[in-house]
Protein backbone atom coordinates (compact mmCIF):
# COMPACT_ATOMS: atom_id res chain seq x y z
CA UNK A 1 -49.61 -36.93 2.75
CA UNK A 2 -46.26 -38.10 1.15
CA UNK A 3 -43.11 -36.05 2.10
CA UNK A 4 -40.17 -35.83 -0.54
CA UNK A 5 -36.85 -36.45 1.17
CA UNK A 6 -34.25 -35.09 -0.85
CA UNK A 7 -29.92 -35.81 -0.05
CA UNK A 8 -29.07 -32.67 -1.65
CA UNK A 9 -29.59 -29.31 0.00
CA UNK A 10 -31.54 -26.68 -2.55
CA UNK A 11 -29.85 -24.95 -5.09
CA UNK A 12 -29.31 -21.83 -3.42
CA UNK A 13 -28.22 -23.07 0.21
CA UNK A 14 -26.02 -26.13 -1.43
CA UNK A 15 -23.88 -22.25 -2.99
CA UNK A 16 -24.22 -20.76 0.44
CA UNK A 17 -22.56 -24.15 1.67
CA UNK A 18 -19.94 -24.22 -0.62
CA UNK A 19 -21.46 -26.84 -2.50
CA UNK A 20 -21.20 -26.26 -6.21
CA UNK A 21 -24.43 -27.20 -8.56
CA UNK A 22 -23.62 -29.87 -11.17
CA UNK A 23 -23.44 -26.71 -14.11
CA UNK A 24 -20.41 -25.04 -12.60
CA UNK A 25 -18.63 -28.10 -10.79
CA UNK A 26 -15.76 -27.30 -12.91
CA UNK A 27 -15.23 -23.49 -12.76
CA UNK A 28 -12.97 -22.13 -10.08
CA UNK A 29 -14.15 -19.07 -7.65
CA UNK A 30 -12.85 -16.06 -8.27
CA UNK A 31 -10.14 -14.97 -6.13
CA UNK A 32 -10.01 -12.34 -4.18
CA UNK A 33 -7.25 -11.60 -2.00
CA UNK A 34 -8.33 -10.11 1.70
CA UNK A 35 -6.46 -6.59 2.03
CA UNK A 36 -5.53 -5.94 5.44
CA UNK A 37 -4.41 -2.62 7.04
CA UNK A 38 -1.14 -4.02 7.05
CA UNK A 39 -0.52 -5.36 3.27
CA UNK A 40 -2.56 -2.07 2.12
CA UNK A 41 0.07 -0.33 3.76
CA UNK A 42 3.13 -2.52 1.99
CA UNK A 43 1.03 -1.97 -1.35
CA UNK A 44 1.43 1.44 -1.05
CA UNK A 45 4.62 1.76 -0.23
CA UNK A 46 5.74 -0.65 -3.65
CA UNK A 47 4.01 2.12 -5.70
CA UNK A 48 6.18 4.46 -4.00
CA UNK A 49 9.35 2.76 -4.34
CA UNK A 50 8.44 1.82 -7.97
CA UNK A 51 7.75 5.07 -9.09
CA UNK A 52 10.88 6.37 -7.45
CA UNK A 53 13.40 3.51 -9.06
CA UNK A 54 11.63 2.16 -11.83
CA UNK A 55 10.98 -1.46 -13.30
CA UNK A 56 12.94 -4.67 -12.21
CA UNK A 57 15.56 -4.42 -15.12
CA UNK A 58 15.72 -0.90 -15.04
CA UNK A 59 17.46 -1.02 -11.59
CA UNK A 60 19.28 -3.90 -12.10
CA UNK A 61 21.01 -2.22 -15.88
CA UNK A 62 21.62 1.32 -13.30
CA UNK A 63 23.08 -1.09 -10.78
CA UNK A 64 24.79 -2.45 -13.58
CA UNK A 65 24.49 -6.16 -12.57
CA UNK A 66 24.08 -9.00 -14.03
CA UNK A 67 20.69 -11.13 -13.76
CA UNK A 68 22.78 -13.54 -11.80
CA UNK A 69 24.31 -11.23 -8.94
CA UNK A 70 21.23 -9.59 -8.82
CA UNK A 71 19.59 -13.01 -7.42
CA UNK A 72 22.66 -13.33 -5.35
CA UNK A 73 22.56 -10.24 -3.50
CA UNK A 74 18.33 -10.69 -3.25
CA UNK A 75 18.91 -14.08 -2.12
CA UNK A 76 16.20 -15.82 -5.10
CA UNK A 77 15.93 -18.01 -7.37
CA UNK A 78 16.88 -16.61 -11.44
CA UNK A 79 13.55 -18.19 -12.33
CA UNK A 80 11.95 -16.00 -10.08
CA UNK A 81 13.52 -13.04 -11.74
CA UNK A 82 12.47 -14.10 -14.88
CA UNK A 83 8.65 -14.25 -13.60
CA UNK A 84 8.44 -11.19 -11.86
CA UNK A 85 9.98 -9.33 -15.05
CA UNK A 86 7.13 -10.77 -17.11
CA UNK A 87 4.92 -9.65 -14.38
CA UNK A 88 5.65 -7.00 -11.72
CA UNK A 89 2.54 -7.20 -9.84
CA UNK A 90 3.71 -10.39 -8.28
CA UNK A 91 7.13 -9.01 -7.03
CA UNK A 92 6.71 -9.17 -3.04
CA UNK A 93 6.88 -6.19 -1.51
CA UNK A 94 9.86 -7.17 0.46
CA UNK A 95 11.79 -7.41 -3.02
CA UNK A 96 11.20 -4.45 -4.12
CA UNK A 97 11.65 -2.84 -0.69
CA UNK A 98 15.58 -4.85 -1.33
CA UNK A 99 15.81 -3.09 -4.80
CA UNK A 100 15.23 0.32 -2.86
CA UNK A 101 17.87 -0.01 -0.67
CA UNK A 102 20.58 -1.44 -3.32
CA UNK A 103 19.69 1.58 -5.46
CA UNK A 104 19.55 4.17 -3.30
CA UNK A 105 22.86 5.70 -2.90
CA UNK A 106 21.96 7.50 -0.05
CA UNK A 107 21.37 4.52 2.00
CA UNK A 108 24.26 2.73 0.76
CA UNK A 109 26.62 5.85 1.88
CA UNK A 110 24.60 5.76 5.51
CA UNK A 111 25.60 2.29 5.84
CA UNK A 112 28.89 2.89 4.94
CA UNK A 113 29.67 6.15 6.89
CA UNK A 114 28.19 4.00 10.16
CA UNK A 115 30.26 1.30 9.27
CA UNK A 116 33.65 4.08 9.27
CA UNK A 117 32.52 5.31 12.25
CA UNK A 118 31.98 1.90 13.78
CA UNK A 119 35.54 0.90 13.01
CA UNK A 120 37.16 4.29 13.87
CA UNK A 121 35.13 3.54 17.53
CA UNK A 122 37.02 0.18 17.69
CA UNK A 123 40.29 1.77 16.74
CA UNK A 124 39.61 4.38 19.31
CA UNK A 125 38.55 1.94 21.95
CA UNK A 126 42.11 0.39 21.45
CA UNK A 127 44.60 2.88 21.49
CA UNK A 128 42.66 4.09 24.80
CA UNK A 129 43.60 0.75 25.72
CA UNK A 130 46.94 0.91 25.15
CA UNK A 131 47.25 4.31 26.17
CA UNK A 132 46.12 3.31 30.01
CA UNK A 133 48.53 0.17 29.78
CA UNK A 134 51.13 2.53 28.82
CA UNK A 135 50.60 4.88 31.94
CA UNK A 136 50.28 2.35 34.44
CA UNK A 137 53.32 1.25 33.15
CA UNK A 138 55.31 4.30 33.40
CA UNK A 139 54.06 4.37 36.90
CA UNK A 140 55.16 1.61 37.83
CA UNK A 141 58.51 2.29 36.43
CA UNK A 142 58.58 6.00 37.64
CA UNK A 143 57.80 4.13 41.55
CA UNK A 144 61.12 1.89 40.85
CA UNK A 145 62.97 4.73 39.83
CA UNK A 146 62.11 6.85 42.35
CA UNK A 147 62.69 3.88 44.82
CA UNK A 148 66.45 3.19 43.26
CA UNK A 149 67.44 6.87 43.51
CA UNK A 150 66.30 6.54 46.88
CA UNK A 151 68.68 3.31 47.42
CA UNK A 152 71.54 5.49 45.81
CA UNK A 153 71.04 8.65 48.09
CA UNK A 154 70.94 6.02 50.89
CA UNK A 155 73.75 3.91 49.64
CA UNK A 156 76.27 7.04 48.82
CA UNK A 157 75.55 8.74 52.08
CA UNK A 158 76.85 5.66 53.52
């Protein structure tokens, strides 16, 4: 009895493998992305933000910026502008998450009113500063005037 020996694995285990059959050496396997909790999460919250500011150039016209200050203040490349306009499904979520922020004016007054009150709290800080500087001061001088009358009383009594 004669036993074959064969180099390749049969058809079906050489796919289990990951080997590809000579008929489809050339195609590609489909991708598929893995969704974790995580990026299901992010997913859903572009499809929020989108439906509450729009499409990529509709934000940037209400911003009214150009294409080029738009990459500035999102910190990419024009060219990647110019693909995710063609195709918004690849804008990361991250991005869009920026475009949020930039157009609402809600969080751009937030930032700004803690910013005021940041500053006023410095300004504050300061003149409390000063204000105790001042008063040990006048201390000290109220002590040397009180100690010169005293040398006057003492000195005119004499």
């Amino acid at each position: 009895m004669e036993i074959e020996v064969s180099n390749h694995p049969p058809e079906n285990e050489a796919l289990n493998r990951g080997f590809k059959s000579p008929e489809n050496i050339d195609e590609k396997p489909p991708k598929t992305e893995a969704k974790s909790s995580l990026r299901m999460r992010y997913l859903a919250e572009v499809e929020i933000i989108r439906r509450e500011i729009g499409g990529l150039e509709e934000v940037r016209n209400r911003l009214q910026l150009s294409r080029r200050k738009m990459c500035q203040k999102l910190m990419v490349d024009p060219s990647a502008w110019t693909r995710w306009c063609r195709d918004e499904s690849k804008v990361p979520p991250h991005i869009w998450k920026m475009l949020w922020m930039l157009s609402s004016k809600g969080v751009s007054e937030a930032l700004s009113l803690n910013h005021r009150v940041d500053r006023i709290s410095k300004d504050l800080e300061l003149e409390i500063r000063y204000q105790r500087r001042l008063i040990k001061t006048l201390g000290f001088l109220s002590l040397a005037f009180a100690g010169l009358a005293l040398v006057l009383t003492l000195w005119s009594s004499l």
